[in-house]
PDB file of N, CA and C in Angstrom:
ATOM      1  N   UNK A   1     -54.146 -28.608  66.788  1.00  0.00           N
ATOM      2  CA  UNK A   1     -54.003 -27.215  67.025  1.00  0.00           C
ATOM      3  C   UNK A   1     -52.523 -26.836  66.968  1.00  0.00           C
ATOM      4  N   UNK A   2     -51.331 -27.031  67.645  1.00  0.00           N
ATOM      5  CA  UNK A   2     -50.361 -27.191  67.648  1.00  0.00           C
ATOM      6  C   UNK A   2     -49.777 -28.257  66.685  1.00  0.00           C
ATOM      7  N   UNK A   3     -48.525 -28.372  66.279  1.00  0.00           N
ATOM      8  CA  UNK A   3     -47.996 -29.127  65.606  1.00  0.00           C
ATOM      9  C   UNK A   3     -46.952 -29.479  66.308  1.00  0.00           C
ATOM     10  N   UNK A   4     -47.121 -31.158  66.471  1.00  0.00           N
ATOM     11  CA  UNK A   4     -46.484 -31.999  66.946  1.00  0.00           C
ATOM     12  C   UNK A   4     -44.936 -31.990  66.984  1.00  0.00           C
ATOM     13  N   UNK A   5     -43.882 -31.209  67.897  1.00  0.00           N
ATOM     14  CA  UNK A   5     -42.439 -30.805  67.511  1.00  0.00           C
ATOM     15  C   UNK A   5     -41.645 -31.889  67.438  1.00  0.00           C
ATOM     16  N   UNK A   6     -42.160 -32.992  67.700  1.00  0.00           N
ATOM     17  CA  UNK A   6     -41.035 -34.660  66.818  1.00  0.00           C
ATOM     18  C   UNK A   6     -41.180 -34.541  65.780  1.00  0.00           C
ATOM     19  N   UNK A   7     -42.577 -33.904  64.866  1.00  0.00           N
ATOM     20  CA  UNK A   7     -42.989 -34.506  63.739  1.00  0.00           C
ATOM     21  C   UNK A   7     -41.672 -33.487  62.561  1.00  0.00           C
ATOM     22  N   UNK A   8     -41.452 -32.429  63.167  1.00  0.00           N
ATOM     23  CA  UNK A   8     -40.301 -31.013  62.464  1.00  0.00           C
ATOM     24  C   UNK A   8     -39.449 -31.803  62.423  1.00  0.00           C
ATOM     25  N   UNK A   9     -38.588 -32.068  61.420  1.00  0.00           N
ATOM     26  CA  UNK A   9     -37.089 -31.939  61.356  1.00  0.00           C
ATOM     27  C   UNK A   9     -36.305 -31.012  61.077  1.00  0.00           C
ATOM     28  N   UNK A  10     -35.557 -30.702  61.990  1.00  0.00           N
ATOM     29  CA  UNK A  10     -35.034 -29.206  61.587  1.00  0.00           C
ATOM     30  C   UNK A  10     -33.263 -29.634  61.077  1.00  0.00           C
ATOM     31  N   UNK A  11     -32.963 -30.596  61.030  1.00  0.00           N
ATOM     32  CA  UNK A  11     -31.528 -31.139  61.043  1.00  0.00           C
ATOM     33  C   UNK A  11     -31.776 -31.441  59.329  1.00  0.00           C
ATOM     34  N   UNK A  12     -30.484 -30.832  58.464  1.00  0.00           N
ATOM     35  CA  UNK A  12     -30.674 -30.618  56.885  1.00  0.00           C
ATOM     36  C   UNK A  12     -29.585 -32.145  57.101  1.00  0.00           C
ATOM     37  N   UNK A  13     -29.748 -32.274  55.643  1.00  0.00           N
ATOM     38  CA  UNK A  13     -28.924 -34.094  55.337  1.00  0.00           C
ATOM     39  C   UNK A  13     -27.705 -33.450  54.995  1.00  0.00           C
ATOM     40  N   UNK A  14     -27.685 -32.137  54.542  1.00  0.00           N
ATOM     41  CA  UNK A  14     -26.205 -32.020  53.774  1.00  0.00           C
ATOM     42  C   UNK A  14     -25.673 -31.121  54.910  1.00  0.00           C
ATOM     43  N   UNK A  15     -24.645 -31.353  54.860  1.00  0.00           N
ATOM     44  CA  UNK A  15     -23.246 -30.547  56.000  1.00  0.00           C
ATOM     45  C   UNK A  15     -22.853 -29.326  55.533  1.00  0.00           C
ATOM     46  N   UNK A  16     -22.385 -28.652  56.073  1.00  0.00           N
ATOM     47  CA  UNK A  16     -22.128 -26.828  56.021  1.00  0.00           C
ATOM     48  C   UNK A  16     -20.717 -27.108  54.789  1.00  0.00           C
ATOM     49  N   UNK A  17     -20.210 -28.273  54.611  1.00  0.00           N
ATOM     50  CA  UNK A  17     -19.240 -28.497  53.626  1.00  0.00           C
ATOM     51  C   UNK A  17     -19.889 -28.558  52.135  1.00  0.00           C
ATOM     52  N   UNK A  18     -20.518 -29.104  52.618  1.00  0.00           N
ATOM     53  CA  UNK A  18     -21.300 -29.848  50.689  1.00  0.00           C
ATOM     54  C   UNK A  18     -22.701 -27.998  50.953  1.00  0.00           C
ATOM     55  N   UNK A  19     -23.094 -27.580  51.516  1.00  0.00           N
ATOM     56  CA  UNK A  19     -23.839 -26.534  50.895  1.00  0.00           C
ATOM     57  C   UNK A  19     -22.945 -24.946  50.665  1.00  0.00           C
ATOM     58  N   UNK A  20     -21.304 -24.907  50.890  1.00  0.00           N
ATOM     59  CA  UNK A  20     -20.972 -24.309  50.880  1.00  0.00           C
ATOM     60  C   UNK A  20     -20.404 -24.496  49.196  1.00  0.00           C
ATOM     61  N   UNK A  21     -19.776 -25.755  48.736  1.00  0.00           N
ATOM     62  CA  UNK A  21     -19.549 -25.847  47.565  1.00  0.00           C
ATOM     63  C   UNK A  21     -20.383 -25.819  46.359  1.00  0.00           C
ATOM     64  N   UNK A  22     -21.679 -26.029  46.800  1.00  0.00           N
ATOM     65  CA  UNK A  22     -22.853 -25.969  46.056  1.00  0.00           C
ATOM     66  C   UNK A  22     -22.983 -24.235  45.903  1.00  0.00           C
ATOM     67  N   UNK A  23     -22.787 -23.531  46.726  1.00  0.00           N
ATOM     68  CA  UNK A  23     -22.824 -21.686  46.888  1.00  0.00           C
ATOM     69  C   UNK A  23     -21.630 -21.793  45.674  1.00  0.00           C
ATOM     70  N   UNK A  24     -20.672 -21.990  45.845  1.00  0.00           N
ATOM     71  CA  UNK A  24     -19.425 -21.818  45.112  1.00  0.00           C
ATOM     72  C   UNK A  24     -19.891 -22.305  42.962  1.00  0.00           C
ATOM     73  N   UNK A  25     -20.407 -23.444  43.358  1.00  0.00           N
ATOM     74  CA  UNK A  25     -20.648 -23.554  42.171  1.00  0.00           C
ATOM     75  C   UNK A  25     -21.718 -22.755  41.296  1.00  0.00           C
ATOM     76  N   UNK A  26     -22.887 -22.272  42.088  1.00  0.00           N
ATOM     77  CA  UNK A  26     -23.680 -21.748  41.675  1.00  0.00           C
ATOM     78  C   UNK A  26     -23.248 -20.108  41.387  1.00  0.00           C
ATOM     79  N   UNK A  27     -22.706 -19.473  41.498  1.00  0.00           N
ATOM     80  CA  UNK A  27     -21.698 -18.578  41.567  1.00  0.00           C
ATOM     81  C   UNK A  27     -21.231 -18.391  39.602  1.00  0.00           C
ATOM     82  N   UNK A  28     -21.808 -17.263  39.216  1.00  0.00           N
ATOM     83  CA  UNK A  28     -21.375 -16.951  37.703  1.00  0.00           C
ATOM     84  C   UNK A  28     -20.468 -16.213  37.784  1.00  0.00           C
ATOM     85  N   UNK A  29     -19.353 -16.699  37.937  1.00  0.00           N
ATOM     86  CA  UNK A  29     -17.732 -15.868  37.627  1.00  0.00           C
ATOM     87  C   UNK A  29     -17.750 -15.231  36.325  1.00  0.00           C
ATOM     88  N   UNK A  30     -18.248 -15.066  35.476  1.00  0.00           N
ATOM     89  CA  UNK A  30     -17.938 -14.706  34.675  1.00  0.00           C
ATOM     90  C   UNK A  30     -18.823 -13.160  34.328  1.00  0.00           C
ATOM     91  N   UNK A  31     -19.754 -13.233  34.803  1.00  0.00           N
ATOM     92  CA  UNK A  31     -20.466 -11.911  34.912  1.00  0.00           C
ATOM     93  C   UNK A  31     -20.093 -11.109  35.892  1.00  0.00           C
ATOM     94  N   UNK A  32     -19.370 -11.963  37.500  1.00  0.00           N
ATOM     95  CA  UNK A  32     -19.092 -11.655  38.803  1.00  0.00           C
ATOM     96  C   UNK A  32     -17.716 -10.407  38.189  1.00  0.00           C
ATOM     97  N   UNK A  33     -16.789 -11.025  37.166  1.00  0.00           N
ATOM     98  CA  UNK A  33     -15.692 -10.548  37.152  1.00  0.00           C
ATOM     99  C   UNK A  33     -15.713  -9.412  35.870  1.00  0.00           C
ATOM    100  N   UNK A  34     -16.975  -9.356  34.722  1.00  0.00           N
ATOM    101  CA  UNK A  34     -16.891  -8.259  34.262  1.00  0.00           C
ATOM    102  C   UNK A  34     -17.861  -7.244  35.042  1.00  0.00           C
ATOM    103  N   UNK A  35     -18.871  -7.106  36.240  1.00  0.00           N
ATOM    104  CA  UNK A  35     -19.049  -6.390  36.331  1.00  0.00           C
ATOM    105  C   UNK A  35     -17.712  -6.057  37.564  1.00  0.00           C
ATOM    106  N   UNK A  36     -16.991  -6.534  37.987  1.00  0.00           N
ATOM    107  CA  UNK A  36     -15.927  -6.128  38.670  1.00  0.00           C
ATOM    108  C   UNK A  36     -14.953  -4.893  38.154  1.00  0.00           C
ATOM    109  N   UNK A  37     -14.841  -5.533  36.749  1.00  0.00           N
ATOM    110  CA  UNK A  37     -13.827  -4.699  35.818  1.00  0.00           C
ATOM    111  C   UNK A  37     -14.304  -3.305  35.362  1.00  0.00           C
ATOM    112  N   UNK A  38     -15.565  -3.440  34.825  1.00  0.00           N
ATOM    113  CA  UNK A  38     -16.191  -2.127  34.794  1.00  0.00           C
ATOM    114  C   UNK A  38     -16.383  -1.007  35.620  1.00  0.00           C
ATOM    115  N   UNK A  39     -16.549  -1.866  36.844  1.00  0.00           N
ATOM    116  CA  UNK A  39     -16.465  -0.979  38.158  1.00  0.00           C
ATOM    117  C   UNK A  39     -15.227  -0.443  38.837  1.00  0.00           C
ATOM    118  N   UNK A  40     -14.228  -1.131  38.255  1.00  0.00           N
ATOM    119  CA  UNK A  40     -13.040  -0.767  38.328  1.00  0.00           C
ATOM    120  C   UNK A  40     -12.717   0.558  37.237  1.00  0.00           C
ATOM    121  N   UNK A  41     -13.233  -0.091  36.036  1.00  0.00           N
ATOM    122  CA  UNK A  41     -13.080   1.130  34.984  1.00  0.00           C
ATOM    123  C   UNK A  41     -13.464   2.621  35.181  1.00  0.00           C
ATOM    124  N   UNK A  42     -14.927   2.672  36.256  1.00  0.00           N
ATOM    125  CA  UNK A  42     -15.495   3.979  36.957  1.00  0.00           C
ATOM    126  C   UNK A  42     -14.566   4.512  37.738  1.00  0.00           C
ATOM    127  N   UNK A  43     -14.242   3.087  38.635  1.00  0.00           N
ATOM    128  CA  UNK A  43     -13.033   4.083  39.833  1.00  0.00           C
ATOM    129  C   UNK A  43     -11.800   5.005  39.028  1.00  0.00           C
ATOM    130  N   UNK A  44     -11.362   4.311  37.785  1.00  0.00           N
ATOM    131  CA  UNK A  44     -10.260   4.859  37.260  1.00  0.00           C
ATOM    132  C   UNK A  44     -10.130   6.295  36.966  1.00  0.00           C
ATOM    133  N   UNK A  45     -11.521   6.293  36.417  1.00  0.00           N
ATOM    134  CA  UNK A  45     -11.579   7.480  35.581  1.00  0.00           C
ATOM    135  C   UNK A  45     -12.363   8.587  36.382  1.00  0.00           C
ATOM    136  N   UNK A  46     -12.962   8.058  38.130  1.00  0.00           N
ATOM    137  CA  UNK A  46     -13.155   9.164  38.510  1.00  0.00           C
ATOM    138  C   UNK A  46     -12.147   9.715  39.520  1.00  0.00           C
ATOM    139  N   UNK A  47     -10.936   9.137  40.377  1.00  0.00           N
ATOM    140  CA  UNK A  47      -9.729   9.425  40.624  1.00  0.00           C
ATOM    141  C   UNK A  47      -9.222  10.186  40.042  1.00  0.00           C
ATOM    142  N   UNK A  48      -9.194  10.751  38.839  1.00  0.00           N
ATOM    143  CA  UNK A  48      -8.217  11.905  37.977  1.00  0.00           C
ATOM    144  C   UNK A  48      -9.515  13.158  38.136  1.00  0.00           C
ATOM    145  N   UNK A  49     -10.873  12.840  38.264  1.00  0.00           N
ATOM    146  CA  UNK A  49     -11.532  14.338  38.412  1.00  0.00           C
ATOM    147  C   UNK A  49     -11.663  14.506  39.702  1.00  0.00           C
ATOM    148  N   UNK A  50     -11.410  13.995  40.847  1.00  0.00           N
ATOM    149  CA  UNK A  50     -11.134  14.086  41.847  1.00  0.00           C
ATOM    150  C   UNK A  50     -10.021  15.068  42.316  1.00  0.00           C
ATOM    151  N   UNK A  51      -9.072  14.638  42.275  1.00  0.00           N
ATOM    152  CA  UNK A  51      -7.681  14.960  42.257  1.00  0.00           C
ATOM    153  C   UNK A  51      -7.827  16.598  41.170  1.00  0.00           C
ATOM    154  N   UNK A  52      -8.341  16.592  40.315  1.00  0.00           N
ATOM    155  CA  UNK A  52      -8.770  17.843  39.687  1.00  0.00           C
ATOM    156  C   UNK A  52      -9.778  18.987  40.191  1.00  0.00           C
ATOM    157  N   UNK A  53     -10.771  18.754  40.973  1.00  0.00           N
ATOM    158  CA  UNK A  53     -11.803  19.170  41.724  1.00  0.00           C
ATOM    159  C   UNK A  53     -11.112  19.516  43.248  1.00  0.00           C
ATOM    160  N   UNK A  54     -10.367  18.868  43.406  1.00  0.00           N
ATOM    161  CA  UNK A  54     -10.033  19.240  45.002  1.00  0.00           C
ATOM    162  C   UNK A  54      -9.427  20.393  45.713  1.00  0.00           C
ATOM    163  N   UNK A  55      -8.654  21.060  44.730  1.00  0.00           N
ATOM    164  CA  UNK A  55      -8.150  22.468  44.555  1.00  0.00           C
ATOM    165  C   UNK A  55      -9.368  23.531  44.916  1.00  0.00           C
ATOM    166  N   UNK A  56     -10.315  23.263  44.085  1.00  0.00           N
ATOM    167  CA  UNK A  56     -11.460  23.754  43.774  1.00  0.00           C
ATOM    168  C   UNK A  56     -12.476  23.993  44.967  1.00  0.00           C
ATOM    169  N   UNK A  57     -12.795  22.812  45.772  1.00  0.00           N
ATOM    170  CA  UNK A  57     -12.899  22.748  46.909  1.00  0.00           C
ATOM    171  C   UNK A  57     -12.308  23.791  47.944  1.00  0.00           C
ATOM    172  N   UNK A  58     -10.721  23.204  47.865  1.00  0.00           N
ATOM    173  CA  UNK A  58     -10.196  23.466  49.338  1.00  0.00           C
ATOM    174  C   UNK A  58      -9.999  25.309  49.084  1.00  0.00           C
ATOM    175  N   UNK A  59     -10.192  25.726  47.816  1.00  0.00           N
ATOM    176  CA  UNK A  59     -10.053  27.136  47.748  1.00  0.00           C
ATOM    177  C   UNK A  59     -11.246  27.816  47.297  1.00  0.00           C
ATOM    178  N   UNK A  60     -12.557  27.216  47.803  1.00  0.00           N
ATOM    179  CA  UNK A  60     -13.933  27.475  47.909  1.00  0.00           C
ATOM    180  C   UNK A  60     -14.155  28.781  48.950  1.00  0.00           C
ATOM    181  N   UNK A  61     -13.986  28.780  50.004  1.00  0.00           N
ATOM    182  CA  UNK A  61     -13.801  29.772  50.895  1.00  0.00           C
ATOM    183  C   UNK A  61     -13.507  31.015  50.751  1.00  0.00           C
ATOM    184  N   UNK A  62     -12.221  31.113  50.086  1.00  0.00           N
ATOM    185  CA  UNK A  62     -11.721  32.422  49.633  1.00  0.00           C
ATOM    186  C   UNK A  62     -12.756  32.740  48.221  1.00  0.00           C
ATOM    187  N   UNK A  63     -13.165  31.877  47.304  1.00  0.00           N
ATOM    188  CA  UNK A  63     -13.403  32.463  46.089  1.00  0.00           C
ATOM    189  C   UNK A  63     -15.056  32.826  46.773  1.00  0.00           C
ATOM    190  N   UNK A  64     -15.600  32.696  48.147  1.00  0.00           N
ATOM    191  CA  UNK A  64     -16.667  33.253  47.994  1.00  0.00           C
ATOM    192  C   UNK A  64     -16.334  34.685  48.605  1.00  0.00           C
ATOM    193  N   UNK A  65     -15.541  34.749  49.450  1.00  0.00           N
ATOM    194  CA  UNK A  65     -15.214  36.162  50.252  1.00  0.00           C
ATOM    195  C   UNK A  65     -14.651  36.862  49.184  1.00  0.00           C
ATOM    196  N   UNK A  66     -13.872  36.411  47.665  1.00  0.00           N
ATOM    197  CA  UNK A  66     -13.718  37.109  46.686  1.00  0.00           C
ATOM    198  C   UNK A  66     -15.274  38.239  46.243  1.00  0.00           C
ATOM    199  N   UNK A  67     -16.139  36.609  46.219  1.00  0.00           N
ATOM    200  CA  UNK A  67     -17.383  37.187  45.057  1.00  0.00           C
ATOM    201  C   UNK A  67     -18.106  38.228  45.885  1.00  0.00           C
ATOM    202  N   UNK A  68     -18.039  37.914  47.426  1.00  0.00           N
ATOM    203  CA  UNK A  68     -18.736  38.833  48.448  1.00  0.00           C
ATOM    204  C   UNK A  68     -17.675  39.910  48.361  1.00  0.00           C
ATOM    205  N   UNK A  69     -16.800  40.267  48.269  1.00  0.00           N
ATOM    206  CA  UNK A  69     -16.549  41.898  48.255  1.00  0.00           C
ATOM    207  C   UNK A  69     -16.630  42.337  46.717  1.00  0.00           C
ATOM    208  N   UNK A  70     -16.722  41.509  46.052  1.00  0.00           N
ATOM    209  CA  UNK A  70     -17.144  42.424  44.553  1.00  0.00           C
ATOM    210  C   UNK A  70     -18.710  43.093  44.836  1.00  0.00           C
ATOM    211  N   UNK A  71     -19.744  41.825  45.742  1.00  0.00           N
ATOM    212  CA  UNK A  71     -20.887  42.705  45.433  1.00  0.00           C
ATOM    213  C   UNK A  71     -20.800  43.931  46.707  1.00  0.00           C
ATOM    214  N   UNK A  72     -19.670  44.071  47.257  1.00  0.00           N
ATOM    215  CA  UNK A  72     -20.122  44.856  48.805  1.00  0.00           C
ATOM    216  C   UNK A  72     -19.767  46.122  47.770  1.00  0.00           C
ATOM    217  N   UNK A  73     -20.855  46.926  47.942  1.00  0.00           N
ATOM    218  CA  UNK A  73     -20.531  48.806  47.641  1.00  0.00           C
ATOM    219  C   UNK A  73     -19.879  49.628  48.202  1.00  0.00           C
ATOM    220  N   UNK A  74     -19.352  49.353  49.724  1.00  0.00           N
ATOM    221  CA  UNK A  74     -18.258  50.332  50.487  1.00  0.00           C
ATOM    222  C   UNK A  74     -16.747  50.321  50.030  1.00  0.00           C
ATOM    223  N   UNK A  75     -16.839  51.220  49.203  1.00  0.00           N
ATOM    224  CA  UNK A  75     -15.366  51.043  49.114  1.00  0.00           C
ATOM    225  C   UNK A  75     -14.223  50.796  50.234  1.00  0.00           C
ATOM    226  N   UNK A  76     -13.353  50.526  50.074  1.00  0.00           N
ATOM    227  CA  UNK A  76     -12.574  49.701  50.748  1.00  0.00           C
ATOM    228  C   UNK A  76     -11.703  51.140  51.365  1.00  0.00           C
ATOM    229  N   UNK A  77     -10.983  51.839  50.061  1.00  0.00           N
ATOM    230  CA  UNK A  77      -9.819  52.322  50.166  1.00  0.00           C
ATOM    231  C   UNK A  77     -10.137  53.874  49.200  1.00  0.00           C
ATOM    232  N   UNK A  78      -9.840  54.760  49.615  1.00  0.00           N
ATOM    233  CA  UNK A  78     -10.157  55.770  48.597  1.00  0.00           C
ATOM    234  C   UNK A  78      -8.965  56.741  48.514  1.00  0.00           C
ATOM    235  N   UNK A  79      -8.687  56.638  47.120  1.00  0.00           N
ATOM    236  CA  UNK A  79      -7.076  57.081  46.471  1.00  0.00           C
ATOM    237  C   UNK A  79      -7.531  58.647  45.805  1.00  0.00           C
ATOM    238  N   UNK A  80      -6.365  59.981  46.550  1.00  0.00           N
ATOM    239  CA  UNK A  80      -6.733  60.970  45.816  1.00  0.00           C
ATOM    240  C   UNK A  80      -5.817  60.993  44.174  1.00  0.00           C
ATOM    241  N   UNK A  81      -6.443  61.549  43.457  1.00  0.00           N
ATOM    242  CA  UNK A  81      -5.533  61.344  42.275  1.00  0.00           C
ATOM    243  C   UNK A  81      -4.094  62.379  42.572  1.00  0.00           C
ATOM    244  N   UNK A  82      -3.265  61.912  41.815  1.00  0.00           N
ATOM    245  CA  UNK A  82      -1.812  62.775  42.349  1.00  0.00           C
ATOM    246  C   UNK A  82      -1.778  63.512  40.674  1.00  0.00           C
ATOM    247  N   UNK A  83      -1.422  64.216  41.048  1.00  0.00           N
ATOM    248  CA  UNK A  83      -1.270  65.482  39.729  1.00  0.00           C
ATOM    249  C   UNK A  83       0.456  65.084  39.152  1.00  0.00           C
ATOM    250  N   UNK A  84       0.326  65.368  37.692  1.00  0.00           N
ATOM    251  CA  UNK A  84       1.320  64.880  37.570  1.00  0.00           C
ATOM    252  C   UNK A  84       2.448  66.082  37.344  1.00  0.00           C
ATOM    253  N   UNK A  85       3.694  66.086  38.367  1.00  0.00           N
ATOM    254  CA  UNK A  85       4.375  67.561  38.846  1.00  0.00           C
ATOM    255  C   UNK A  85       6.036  66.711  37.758  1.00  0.00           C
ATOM    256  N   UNK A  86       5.900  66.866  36.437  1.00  0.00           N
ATOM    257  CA  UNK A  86       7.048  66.604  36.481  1.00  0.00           C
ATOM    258  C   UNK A  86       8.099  67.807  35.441  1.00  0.00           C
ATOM    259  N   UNK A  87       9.347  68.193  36.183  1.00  0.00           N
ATOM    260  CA  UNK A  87       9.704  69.205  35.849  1.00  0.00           C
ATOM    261  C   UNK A  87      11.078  69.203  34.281  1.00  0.00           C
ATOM    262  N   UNK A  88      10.760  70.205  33.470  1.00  0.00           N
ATOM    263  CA  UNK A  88      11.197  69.718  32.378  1.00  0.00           C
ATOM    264  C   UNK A  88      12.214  71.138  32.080  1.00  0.00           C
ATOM    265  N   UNK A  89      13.539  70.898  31.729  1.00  0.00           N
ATOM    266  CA  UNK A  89      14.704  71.807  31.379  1.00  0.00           C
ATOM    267  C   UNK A  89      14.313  72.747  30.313  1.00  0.00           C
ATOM    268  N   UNK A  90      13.616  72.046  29.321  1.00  0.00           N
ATOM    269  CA  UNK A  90      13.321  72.721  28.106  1.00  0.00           C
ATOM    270  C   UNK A  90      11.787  72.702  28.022  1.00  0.00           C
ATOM    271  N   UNK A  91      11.537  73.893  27.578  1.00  0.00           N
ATOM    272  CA  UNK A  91       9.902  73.437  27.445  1.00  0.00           C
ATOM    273  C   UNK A  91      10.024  72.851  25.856  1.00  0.00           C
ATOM    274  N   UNK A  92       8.589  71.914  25.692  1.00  0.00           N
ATOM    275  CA  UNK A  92       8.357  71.466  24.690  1.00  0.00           C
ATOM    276  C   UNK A  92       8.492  72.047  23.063  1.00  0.00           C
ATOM    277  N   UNK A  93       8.923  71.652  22.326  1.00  0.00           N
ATOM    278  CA  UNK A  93       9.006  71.885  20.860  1.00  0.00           C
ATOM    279  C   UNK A  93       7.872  71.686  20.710  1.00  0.00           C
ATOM    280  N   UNK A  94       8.047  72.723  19.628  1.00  0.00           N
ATOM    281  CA  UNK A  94       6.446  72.896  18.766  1.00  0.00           C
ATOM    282  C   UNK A  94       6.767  71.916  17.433  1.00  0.00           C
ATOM    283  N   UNK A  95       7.832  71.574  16.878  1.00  0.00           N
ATOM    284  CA  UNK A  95       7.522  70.648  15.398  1.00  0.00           C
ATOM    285  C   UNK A  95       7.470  69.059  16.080  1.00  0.00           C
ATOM    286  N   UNK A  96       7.352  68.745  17.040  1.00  0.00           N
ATOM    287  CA  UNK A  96       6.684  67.581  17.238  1.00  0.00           C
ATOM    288  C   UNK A  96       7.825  66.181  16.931  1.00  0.00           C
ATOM    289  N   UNK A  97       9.439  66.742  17.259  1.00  0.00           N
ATOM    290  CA  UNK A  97      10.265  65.979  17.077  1.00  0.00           C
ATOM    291  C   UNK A  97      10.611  65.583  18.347  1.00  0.00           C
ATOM    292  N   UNK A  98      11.144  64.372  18.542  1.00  0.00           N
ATOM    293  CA  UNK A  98      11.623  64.067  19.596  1.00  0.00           C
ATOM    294  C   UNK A  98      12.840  64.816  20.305  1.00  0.00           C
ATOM    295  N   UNK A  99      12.697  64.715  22.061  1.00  0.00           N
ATOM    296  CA  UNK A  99      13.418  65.699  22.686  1.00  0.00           C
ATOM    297  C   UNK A  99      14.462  64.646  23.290  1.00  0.00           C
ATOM    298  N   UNK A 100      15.886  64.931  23.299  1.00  0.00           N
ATOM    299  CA  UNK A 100      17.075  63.907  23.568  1.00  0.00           C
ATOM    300  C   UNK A 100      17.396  64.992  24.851  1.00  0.00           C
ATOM    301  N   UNK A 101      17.338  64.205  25.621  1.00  0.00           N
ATOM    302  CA  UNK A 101      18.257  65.258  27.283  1.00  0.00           C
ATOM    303  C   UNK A 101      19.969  64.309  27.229  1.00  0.00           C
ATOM    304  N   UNK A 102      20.631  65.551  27.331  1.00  0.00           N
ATOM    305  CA  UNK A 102      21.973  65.144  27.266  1.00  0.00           C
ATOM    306  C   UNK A 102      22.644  65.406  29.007  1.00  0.00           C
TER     307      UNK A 102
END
Protein backbone atom coordinates (compact mmCIF):
# COMPACT_ATOMS: atom_id res chain seq x y z
CA UNK A 1 0.00 0.00 0.00
CA UNK A 2 2.61 2.45 0.91
CA UNK A 3 5.98 2.38 -0.56
CA UNK A 4 8.70 1.32 1.39
CA UNK A 5 10.89 4.91 2.07
CA UNK A 6 14.51 2.87 2.18
CA UNK A 7 13.49 1.46 -1.03
CA UNK A 8 13.52 5.75 -2.67
CA UNK A 9 16.72 7.07 -3.33
CA UNK A 10 16.49 10.49 -3.41
CA UNK A 11 20.45 11.28 -3.31
CA UNK A 12 21.49 11.90 -7.41
CA UNK A 13 25.29 10.31 -8.17
CA UNK A 14 26.30 13.53 -9.84
CA UNK A 15 27.19 16.75 -7.67
CA UNK A 16 25.66 20.28 -8.21
CA UNK A 17 29.32 20.72 -10.03
CA UNK A 18 29.15 18.13 -12.84
CA UNK A 19 25.10 18.97 -13.43
CA UNK A 20 25.84 22.52 -13.60
CA UNK A 21 28.48 22.03 -16.46
CA UNK A 22 26.34 19.66 -18.20
CA UNK A 23 23.49 22.97 -18.13
CA UNK A 24 26.45 24.95 -19.57
CA UNK A 25 27.15 22.61 -22.25
CA UNK A 26 23.81 21.95 -23.31
CA UNK A 27 23.31 25.62 -23.80
CA UNK A 28 23.20 26.75 -27.85
CA UNK A 29 25.27 29.94 -27.81
CA UNK A 30 24.90 30.45 -30.93
CA UNK A 31 21.18 30.91 -31.40
CA UNK A 32 21.36 32.31 -27.51
CA UNK A 33 23.50 35.24 -29.04
CA UNK A 34 21.66 35.95 -32.38
CA UNK A 35 18.49 36.11 -30.86
CA UNK A 36 20.25 38.53 -28.35
CA UNK A 37 21.43 40.75 -31.23
CA UNK A 38 18.20 41.06 -32.88
CA UNK A 39 16.67 42.01 -29.80
CA UNK A 40 19.08 44.42 -29.39
CA UNK A 41 18.43 45.56 -33.00
CA UNK A 42 14.46 46.28 -31.77
CA UNK A 43 15.73 48.19 -28.76
CA UNK A 44 17.78 50.39 -31.19
CA UNK A 45 15.42 51.36 -33.41
CA UNK A 46 12.65 51.83 -30.96
CA UNK A 47 14.68 54.44 -28.65
CA UNK A 48 14.71 57.08 -31.56
CA UNK A 49 10.60 56.78 -31.83
CA UNK A 50 10.45 57.12 -28.39
CA UNK A 51 12.41 60.07 -27.85
CA UNK A 52 10.22 61.32 -30.97
CA UNK A 53 6.74 60.49 -29.45
CA UNK A 54 7.44 61.96 -26.10
CA UNK A 55 6.88 65.59 -26.95
CA UNK A 56 3.72 64.33 -28.22
CA UNK A 57 2.72 62.88 -25.09
CA UNK A 58 3.86 65.38 -22.61
CA UNK A 59 1.92 68.11 -24.80
CA UNK A 60 -1.24 65.84 -25.02
CA UNK A 61 -3.13 67.89 -22.49
CA UNK A 62 -3.03 71.14 -24.02
CA UNK A 63 -3.69 69.79 -27.64
CA UNK A 64 -6.98 68.40 -26.18
CA UNK A 65 -8.14 71.72 -24.36
CA UNK A 66 -6.98 73.12 -27.90
CA UNK A 67 -9.50 70.66 -29.81
CA UNK A 68 -12.16 71.28 -26.89
CA UNK A 69 -12.43 75.00 -27.43
CA UNK A 70 -12.55 74.71 -31.21
CA UNK A 71 -15.70 72.54 -30.70
CA UNK A 72 -17.09 74.93 -27.71
CA UNK A 73 -19.70 77.54 -29.58
CA UNK A 74 -19.47 80.40 -26.87
CA UNK A 75 -17.50 82.72 -28.10
CA UNK A 76 -14.84 83.66 -26.03
CA UNK A 77 -14.33 87.39 -26.83
CA UNK A 78 -16.50 89.64 -29.00
CA UNK A 79 -14.64 92.47 -31.06
CA UNK A 80 -16.74 95.57 -32.36
CA UNK A 81 -15.44 96.36 -35.80
CA UNK A 82 -13.57 99.87 -35.67
CA UNK A 83 -14.42 102.06 -38.67
CA UNK A 84 -11.71 103.13 -40.46
CA UNK A 85 -11.34 107.24 -39.43
CA UNK A 86 -8.30 108.09 -41.36
CA UNK A 87 -7.85 111.73 -42.21
CA UNK A 88 -6.44 112.82 -45.58
CA UNK A 89 -4.95 116.61 -46.64
CA UNK A 90 -5.99 116.13 -50.13
CA UNK A 91 -8.90 114.38 -51.18
CA UNK A 92 -8.32 111.67 -53.67
CA UNK A 93 -7.41 112.10 -57.45
CA UNK A 94 -9.61 111.02 -59.89
CA UNK A 95 -6.78 109.77 -62.71
CA UNK A 96 -5.78 107.06 -60.44
CA UNK A 97 -2.05 108.19 -60.01
CA UNK A 98 -0.26 107.84 -57.10
CA UNK A 99 -0.49 110.48 -54.20
CA UNK A 100 3.24 111.60 -52.72
CA UNK A 101 2.61 113.68 -49.21
CA UNK A 102 5.48 116.03 -48.90
Amino acid sequence: MYPNPYLISTASRTGLLTRGLNAIKAVNWSTLLDETQKTLGVINQAIPVVYQIKPIVNNAKTLFRIAGSLNDNTPQEQTQPVENTTATSTPPSPNNSPIFYI
